[in-house]
PDB file of N, CA and C in Angstrom:
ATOM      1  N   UNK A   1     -52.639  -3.861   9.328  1.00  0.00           N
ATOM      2  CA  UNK A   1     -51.471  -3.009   9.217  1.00  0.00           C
ATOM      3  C   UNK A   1     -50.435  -3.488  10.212  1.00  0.00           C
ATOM      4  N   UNK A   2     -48.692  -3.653  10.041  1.00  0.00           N
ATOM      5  CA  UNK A   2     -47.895  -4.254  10.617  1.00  0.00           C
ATOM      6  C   UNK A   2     -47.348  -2.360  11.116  1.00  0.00           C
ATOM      7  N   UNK A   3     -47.287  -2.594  12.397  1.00  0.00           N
ATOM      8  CA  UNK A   3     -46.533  -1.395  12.868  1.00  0.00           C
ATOM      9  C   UNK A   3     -45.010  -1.696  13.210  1.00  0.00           C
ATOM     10  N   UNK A   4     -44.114  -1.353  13.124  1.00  0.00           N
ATOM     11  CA  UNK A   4     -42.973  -1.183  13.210  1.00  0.00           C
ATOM     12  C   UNK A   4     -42.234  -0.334  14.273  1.00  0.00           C
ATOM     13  N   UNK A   5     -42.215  -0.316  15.523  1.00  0.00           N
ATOM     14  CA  UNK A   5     -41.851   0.259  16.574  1.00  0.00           C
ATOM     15  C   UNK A   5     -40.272   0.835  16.474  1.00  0.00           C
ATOM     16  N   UNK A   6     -40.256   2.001  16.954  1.00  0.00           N
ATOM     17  CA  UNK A   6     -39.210   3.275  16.230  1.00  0.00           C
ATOM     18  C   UNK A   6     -37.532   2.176  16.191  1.00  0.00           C
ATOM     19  N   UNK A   7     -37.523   1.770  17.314  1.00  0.00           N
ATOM     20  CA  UNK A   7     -36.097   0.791  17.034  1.00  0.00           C
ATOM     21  C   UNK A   7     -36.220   0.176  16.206  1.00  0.00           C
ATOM     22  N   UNK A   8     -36.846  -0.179  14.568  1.00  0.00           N
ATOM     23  CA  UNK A   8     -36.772  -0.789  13.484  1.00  0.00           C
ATOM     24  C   UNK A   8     -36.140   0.223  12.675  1.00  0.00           C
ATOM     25  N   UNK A   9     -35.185  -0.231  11.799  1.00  0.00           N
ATOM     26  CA  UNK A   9     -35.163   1.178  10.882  1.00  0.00           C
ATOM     27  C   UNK A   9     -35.872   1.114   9.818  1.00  0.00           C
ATOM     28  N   UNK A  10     -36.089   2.181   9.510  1.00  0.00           N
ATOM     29  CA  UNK A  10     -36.702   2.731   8.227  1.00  0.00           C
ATOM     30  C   UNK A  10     -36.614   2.012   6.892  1.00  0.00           C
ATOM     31  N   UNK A  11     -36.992   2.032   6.076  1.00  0.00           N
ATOM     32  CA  UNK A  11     -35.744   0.890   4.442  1.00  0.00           C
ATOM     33  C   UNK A  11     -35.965   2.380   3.801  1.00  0.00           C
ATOM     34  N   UNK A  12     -36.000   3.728   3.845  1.00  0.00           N
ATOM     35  CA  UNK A  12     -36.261   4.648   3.198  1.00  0.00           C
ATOM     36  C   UNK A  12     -35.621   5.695   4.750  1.00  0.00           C
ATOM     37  N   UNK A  13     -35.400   6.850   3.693  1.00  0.00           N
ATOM     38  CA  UNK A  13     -34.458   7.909   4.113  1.00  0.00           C
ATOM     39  C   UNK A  13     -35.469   9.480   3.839  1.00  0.00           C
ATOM     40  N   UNK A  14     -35.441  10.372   4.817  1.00  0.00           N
ATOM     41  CA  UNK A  14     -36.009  12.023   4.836  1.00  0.00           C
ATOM     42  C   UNK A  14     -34.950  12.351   4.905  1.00  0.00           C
ATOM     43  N   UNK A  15     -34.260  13.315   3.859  1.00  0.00           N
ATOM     44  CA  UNK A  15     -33.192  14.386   4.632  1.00  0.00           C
ATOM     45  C   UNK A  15     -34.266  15.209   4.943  1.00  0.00           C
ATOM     46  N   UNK A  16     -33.271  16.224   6.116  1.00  0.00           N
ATOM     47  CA  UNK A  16     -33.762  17.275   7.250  1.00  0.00           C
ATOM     48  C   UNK A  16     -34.398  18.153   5.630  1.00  0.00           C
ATOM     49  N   UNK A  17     -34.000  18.810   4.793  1.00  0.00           N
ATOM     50  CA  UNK A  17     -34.811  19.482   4.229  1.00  0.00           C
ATOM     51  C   UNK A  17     -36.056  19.103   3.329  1.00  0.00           C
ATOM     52  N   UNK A  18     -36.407  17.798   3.251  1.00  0.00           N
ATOM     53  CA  UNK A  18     -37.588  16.962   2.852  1.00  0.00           C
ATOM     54  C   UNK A  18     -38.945  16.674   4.037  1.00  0.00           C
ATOM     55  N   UNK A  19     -38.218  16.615   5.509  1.00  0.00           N
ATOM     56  CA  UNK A  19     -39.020  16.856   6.621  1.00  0.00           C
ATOM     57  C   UNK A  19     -39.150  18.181   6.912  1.00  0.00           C
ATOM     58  N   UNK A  20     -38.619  19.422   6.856  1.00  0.00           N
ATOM     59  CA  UNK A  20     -39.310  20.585   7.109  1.00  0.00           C
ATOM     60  C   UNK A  20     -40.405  20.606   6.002  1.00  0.00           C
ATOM     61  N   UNK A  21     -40.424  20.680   4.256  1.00  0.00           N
ATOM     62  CA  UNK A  21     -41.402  20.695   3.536  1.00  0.00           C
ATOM     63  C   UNK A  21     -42.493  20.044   4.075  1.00  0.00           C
ATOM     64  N   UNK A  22     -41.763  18.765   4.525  1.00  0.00           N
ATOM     65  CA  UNK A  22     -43.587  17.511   4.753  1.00  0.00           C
ATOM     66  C   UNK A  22     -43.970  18.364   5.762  1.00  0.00           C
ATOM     67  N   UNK A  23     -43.414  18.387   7.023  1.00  0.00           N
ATOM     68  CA  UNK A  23     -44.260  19.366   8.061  1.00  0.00           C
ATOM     69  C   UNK A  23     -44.665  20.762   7.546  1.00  0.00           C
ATOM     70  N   UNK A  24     -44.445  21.440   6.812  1.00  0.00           N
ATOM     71  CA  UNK A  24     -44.867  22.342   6.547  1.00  0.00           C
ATOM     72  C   UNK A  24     -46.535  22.272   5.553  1.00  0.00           C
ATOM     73  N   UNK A  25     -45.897  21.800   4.588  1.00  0.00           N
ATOM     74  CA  UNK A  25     -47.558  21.084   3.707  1.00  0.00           C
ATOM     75  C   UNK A  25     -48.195  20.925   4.976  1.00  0.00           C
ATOM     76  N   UNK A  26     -47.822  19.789   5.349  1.00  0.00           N
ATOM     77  CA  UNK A  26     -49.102  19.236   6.395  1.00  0.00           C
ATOM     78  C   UNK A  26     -49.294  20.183   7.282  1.00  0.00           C
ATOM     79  N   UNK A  27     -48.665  21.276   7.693  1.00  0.00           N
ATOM     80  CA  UNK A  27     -49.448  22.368   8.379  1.00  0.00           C
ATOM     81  C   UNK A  27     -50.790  23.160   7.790  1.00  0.00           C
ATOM     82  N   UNK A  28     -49.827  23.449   6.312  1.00  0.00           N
ATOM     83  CA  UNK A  28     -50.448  24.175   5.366  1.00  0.00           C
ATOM     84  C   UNK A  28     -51.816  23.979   5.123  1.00  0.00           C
ATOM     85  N   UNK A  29     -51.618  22.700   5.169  1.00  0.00           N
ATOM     86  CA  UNK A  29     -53.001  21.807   4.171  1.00  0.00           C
ATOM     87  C   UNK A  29     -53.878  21.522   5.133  1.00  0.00           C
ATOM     88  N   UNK A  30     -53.430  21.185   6.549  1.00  0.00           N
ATOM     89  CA  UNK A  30     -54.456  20.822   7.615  1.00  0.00           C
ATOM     90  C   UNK A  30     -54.600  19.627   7.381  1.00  0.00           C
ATOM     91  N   UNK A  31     -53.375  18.546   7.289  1.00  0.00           N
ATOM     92  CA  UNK A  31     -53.847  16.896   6.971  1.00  0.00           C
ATOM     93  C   UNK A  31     -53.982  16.645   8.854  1.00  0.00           C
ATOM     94  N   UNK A  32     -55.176  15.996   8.619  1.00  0.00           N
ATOM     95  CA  UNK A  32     -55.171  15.000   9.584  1.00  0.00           C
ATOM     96  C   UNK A  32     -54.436  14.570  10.449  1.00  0.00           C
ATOM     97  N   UNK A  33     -54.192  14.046  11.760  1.00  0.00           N
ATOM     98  CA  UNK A  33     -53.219  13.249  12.817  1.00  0.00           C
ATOM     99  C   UNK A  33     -53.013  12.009  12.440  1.00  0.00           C
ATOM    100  N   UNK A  34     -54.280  11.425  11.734  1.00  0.00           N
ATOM    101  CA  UNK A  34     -54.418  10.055  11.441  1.00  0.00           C
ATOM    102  C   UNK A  34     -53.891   9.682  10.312  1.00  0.00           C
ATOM    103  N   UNK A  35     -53.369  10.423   9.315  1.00  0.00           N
ATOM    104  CA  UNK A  35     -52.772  10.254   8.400  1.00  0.00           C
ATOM    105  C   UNK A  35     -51.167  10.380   8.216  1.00  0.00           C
ATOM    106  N   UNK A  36     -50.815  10.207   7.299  1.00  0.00           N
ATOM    107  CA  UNK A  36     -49.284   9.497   6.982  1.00  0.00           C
ATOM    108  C   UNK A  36     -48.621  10.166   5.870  1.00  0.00           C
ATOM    109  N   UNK A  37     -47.504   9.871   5.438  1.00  0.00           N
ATOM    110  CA  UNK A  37     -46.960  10.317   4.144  1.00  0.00           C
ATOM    111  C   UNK A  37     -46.660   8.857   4.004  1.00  0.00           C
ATOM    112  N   UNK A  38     -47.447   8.638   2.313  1.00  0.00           N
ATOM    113  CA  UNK A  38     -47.405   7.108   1.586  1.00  0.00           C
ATOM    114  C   UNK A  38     -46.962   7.584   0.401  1.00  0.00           C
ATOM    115  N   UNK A  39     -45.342   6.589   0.868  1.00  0.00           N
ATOM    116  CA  UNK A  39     -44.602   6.541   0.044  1.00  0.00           C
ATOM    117  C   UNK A  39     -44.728   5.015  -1.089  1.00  0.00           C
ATOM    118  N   UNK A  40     -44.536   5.031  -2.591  1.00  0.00           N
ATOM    119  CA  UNK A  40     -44.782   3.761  -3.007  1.00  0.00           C
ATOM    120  C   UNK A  40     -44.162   4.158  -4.689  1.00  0.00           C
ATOM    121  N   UNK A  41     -44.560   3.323  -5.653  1.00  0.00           N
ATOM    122  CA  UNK A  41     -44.516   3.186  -6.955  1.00  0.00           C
ATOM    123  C   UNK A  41     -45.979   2.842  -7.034  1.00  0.00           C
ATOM    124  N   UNK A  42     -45.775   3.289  -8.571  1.00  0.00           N
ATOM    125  CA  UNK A  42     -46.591   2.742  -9.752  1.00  0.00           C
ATOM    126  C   UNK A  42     -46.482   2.167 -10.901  1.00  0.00           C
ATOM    127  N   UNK A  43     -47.000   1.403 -11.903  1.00  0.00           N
ATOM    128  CA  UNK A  43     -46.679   1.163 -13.389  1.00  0.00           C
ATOM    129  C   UNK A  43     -46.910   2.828 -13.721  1.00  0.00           C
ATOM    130  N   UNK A  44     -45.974   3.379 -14.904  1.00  0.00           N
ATOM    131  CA  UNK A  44     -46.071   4.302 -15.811  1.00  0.00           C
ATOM    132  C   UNK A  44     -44.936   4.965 -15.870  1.00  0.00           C
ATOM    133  N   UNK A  45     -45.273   6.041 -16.109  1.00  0.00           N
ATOM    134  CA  UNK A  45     -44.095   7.411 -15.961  1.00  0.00           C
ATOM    135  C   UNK A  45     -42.970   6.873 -17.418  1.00  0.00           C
ATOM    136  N   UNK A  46     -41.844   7.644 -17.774  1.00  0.00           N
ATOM    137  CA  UNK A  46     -41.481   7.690 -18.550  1.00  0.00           C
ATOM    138  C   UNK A  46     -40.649   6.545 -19.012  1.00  0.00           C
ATOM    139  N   UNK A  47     -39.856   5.642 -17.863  1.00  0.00           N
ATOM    140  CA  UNK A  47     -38.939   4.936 -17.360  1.00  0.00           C
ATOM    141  C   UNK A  47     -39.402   3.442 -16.834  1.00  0.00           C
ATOM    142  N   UNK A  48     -41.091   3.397 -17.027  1.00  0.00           N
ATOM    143  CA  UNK A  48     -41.614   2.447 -16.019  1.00  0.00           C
ATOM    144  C   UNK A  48     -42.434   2.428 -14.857  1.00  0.00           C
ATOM    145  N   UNK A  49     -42.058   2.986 -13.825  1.00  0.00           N
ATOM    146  CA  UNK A  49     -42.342   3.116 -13.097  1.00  0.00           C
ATOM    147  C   UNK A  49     -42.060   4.560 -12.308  1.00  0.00           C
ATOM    148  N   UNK A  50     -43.203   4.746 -11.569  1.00  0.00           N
ATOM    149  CA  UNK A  50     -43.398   6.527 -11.233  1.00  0.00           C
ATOM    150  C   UNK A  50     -43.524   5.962  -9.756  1.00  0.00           C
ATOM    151  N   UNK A  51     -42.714   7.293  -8.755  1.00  0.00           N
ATOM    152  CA  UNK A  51     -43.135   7.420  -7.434  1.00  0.00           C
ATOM    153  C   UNK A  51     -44.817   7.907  -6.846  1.00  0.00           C
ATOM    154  N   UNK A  52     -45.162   7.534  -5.773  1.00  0.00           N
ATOM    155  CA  UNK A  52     -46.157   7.926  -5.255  1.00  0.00           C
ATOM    156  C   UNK A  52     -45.712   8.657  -3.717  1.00  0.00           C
ATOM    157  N   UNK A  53     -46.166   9.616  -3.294  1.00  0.00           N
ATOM    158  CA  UNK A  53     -45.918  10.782  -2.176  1.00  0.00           C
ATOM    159  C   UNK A  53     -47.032  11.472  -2.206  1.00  0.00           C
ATOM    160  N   UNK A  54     -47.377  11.122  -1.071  1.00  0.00           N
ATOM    161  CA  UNK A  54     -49.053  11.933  -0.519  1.00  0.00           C
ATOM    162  C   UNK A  54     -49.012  11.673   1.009  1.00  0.00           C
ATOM    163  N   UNK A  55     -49.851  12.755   1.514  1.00  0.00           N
ATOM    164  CA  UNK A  55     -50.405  12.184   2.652  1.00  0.00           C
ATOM    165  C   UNK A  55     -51.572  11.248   2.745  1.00  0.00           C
ATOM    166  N   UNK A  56     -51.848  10.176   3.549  1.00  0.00           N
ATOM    167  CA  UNK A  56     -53.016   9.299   3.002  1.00  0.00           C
ATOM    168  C   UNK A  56     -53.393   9.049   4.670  1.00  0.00           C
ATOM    169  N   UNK A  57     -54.446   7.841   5.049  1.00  0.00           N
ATOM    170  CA  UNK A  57     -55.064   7.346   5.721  1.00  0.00           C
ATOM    171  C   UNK A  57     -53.940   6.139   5.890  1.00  0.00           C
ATOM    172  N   UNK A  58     -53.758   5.205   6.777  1.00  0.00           N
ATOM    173  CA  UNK A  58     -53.303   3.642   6.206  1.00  0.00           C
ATOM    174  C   UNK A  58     -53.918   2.756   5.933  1.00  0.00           C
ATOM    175  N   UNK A  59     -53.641   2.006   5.288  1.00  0.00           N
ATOM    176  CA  UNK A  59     -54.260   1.248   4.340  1.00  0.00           C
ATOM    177  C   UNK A  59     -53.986  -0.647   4.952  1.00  0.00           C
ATOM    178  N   UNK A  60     -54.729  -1.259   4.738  1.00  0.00           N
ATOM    179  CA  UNK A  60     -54.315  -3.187   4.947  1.00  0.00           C
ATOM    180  C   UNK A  60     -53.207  -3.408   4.273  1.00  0.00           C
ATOM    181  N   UNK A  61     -51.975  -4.748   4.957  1.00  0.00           N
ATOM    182  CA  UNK A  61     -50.828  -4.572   4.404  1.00  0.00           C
ATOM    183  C   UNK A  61     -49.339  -3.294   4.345  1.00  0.00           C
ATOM    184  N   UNK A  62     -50.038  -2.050   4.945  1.00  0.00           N
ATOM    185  CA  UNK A  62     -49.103  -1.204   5.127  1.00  0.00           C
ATOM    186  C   UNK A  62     -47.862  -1.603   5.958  1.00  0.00           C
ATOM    187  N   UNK A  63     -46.726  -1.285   5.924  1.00  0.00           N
ATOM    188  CA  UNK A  63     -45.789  -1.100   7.089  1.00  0.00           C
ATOM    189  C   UNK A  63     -46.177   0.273   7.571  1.00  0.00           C
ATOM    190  N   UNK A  64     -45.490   0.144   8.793  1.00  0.00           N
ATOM    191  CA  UNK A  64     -45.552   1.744   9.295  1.00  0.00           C
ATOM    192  C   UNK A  64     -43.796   2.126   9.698  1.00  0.00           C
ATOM    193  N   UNK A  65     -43.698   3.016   9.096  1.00  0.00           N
ATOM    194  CA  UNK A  65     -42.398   4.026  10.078  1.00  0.00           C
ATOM    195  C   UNK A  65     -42.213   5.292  10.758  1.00  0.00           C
ATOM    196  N   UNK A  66     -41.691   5.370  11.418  1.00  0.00           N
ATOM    197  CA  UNK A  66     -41.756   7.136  12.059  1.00  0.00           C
ATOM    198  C   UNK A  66     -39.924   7.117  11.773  1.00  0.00           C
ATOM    199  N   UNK A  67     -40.364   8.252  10.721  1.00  0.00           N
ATOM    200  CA  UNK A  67     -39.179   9.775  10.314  1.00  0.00           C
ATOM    201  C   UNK A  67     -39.060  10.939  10.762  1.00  0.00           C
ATOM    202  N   UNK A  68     -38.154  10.853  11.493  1.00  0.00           N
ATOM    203  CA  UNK A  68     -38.104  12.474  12.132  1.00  0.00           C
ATOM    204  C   UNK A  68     -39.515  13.016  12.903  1.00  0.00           C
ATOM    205  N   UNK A  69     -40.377  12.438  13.516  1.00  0.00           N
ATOM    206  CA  UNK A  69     -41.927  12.623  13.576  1.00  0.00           C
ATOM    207  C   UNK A  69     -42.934  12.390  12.290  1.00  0.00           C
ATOM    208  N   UNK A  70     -42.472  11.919  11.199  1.00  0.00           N
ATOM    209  CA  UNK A  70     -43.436  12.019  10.177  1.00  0.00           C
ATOM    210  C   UNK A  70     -43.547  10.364  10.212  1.00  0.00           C
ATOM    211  N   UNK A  71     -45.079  10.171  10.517  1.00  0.00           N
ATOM    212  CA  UNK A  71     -45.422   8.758  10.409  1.00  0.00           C
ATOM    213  C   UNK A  71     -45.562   8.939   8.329  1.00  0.00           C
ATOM    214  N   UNK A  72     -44.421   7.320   8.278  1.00  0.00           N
ATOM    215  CA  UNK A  72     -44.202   7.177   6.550  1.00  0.00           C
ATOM    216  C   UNK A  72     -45.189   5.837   6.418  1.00  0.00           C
ATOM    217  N   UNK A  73     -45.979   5.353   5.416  1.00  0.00           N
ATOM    218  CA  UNK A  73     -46.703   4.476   5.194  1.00  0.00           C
ATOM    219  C   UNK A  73     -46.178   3.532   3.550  1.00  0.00           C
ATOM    220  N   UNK A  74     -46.054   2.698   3.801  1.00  0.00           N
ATOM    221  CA  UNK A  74     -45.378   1.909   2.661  1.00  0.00           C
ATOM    222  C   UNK A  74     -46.412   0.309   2.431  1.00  0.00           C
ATOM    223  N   UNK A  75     -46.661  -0.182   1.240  1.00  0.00           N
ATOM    224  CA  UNK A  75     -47.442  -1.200   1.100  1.00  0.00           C
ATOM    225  C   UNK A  75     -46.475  -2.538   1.523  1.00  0.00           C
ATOM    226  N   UNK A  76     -46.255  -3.217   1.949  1.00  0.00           N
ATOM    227  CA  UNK A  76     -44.874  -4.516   1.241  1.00  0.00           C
ATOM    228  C   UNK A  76     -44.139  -4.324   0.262  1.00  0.00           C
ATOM    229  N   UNK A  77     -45.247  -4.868  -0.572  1.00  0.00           N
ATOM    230  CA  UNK A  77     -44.810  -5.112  -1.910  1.00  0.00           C
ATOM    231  C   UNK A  77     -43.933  -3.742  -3.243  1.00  0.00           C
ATOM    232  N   UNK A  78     -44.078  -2.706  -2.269  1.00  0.00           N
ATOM    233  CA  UNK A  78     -43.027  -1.800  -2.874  1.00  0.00           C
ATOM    234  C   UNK A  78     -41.901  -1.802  -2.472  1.00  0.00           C
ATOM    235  N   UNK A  79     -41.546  -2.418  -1.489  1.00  0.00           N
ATOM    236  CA  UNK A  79     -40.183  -2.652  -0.488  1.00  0.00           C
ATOM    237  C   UNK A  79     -38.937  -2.862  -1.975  1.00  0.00           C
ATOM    238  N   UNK A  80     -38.679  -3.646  -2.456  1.00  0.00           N
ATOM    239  CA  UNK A  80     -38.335  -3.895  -3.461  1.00  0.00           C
ATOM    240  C   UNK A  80     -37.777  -2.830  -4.232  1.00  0.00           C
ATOM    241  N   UNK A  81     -38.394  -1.725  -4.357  1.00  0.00           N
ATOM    242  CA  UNK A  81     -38.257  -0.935  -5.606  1.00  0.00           C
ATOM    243  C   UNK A  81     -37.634   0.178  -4.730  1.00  0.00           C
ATOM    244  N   UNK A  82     -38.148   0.212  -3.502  1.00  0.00           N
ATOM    245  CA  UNK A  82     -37.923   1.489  -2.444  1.00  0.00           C
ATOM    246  C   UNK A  82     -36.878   1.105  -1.245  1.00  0.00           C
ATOM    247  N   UNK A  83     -36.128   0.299  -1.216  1.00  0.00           N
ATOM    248  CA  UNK A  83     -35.053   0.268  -0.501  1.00  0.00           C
ATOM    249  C   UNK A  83     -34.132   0.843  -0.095  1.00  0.00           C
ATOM    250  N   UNK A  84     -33.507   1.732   0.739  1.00  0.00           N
ATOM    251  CA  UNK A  84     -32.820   2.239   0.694  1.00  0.00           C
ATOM    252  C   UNK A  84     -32.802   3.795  -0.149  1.00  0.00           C
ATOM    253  N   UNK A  85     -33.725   4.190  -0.796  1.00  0.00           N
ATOM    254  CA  UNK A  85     -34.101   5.354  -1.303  1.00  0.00           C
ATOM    255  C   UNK A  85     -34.066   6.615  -0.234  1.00  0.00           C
ATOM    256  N   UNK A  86     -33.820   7.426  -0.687  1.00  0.00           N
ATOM    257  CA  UNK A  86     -33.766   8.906  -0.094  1.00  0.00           C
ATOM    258  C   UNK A  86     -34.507   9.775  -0.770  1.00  0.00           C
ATOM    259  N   UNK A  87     -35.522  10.164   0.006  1.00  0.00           N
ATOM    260  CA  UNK A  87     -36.485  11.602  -0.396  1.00  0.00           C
ATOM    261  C   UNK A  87     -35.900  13.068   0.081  1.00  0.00           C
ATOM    262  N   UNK A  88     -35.264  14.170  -1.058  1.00  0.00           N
ATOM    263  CA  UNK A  88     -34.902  14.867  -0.700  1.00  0.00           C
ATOM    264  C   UNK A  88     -35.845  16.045  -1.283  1.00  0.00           C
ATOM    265  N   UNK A  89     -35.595  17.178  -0.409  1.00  0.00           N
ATOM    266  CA  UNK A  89     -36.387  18.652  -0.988  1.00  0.00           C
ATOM    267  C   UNK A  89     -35.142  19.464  -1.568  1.00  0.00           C
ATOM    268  N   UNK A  90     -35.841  19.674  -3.034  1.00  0.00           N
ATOM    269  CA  UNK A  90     -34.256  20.507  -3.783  1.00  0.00           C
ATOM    270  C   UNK A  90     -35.259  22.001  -4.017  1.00  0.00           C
ATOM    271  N   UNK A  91     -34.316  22.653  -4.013  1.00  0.00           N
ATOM    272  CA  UNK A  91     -34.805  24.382  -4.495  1.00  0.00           C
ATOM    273  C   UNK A  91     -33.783  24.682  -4.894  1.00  0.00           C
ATOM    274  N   UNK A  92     -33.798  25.051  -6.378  1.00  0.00           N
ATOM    275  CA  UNK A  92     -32.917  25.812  -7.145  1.00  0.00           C
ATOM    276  C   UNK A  92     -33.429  26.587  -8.214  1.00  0.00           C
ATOM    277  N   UNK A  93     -32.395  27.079  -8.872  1.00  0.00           N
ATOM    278  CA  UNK A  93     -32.913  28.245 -10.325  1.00  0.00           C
ATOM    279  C   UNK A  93     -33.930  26.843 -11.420  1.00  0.00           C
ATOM    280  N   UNK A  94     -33.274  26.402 -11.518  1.00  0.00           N
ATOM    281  CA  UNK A  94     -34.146  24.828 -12.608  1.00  0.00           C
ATOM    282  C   UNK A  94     -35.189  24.183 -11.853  1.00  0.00           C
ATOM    283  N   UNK A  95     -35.383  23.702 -10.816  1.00  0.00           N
ATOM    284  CA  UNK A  95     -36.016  22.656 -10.186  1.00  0.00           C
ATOM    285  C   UNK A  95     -36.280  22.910  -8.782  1.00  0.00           C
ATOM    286  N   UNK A  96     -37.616  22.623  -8.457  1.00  0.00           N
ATOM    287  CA  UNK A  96     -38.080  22.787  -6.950  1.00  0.00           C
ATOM    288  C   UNK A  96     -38.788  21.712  -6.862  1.00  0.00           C
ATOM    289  N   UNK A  97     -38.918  21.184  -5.766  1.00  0.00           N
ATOM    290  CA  UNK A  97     -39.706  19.771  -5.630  1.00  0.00           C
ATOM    291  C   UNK A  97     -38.856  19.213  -4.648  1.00  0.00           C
ATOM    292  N   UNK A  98     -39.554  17.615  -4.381  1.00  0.00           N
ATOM    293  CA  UNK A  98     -39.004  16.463  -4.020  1.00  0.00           C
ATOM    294  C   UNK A  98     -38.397  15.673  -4.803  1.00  0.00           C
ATOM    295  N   UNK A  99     -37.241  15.202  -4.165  1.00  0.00           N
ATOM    296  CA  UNK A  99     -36.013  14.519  -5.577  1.00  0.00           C
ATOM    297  C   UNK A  99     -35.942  12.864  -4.745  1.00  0.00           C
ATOM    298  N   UNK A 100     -36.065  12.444  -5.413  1.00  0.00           N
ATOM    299  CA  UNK A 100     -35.992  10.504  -5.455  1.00  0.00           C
ATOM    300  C   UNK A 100     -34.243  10.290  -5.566  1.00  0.00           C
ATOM    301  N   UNK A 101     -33.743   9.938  -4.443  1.00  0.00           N
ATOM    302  CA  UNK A 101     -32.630   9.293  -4.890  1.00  0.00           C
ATOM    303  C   UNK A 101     -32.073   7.631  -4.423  1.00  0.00           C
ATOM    304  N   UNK A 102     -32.484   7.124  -5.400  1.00  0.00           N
ATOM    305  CA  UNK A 102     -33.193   5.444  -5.718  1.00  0.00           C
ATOM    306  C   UNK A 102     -32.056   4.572  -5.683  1.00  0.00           C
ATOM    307  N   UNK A 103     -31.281   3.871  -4.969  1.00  0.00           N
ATOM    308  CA  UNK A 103     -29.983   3.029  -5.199  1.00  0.00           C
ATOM    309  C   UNK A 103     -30.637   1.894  -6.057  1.00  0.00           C
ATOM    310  N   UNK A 104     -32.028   1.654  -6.175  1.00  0.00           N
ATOM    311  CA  UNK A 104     -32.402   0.159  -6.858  1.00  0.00           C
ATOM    312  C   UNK A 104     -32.620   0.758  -8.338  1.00  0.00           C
ATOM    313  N   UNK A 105     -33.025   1.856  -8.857  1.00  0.00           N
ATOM    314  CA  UNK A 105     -33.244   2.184 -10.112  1.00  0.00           C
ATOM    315  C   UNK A 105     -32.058   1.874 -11.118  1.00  0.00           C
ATOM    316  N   UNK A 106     -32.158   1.489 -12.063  1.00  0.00           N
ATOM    317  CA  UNK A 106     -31.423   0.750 -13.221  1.00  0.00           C
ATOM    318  C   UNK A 106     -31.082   2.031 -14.009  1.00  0.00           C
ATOM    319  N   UNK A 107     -32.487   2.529 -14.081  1.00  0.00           N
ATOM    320  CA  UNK A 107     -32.426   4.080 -15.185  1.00  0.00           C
ATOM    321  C   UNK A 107     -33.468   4.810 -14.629  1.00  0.00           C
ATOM    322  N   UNK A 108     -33.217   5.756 -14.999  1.00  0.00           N
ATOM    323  CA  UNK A 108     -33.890   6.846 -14.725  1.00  0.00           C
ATOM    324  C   UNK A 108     -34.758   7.893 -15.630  1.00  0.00           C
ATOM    325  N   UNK A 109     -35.321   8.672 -15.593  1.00  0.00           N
ATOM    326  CA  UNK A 109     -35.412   9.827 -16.886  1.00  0.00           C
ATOM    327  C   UNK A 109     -35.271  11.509 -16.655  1.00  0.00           C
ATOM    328  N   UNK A 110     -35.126  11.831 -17.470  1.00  0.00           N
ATOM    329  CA  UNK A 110     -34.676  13.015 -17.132  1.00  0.00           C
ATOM    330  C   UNK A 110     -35.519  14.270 -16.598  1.00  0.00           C
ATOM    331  N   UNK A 111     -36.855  13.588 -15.689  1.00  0.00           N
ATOM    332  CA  UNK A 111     -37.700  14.383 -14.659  1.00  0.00           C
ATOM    333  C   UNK A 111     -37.007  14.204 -13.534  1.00  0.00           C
ATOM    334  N   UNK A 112     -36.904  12.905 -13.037  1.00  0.00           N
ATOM    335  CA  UNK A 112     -36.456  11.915 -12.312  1.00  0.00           C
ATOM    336  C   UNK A 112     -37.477  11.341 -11.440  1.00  0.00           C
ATOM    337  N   UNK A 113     -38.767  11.943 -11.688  1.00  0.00           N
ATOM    338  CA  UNK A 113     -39.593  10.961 -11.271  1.00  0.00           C
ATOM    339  C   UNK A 113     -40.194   9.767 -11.161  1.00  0.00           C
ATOM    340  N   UNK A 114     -39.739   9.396 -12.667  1.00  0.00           N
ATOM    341  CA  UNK A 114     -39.803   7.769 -13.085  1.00  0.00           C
ATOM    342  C   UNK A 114     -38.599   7.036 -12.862  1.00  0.00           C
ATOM    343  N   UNK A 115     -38.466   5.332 -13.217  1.00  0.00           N
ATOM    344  CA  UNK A 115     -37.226   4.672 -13.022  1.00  0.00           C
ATOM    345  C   UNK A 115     -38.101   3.560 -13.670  1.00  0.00           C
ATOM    346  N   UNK A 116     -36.386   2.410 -13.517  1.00  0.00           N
ATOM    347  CA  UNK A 116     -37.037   1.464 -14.161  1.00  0.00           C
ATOM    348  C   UNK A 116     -35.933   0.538 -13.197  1.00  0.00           C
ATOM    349  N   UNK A 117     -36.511  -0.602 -12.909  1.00  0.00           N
ATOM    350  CA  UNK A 117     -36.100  -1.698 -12.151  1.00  0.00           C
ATOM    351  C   UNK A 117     -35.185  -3.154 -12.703  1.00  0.00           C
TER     352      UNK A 117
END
């Protein structure tokens, strides 16, 4: 695992209301010290490709970042797809969740959880 010491920046973005949720879950849930929020893609989803957001362990190959206190865990090889992205927490009458807002996505779908590259 390559650690990244806090004067590196981030290639990914928490707004302040995406870090109260993560700290809060992770209160909620009782994750671990040793664990992370791993951020990444996958093949699938509607568009191509689907986000991944969990708390996890780290993994070989990870980068590491610290957000606002939230150690973020990223593979390499998603760097690419996750550049510059912003994880936001939305609450409204339609939609509650975490919202992806992706400068590399081409398209999108209308969850917005998927994209396509």
């Amino acid at each position: 695992m390559s650690t990244n010491n806090s004067n590196t920046l981030a290639p990914l973005g928490l707004t302040s209301g995406a870090v109260r949720q993560l700290q809060r879950i992770k209160e909620e849930q009782k994750v671990p010290d040793d664990h992370g929020l791993r951020v990444g893609v996958k093949g699938g989803g509607c568009s191509g490709f689907s986000y991944i957001l969990g708390f996890d362990k780290p993994k070989e190959n990870d980068e590491m970042f610290e957000i606002e206190g939230i150690k973020v865990f990223m593979q390499k090889a998603h760097a690419i797809y996750l550049l510059g992205i912003e994880i936001d927490w939305t609450e409204g009458l339609n939609n509650r969740g975490f919202a992806f807002n992706n400068p590399n996505a081409k398209d999108t779908c209308g969850c917005g959880e998927s994209f396509s590259a």
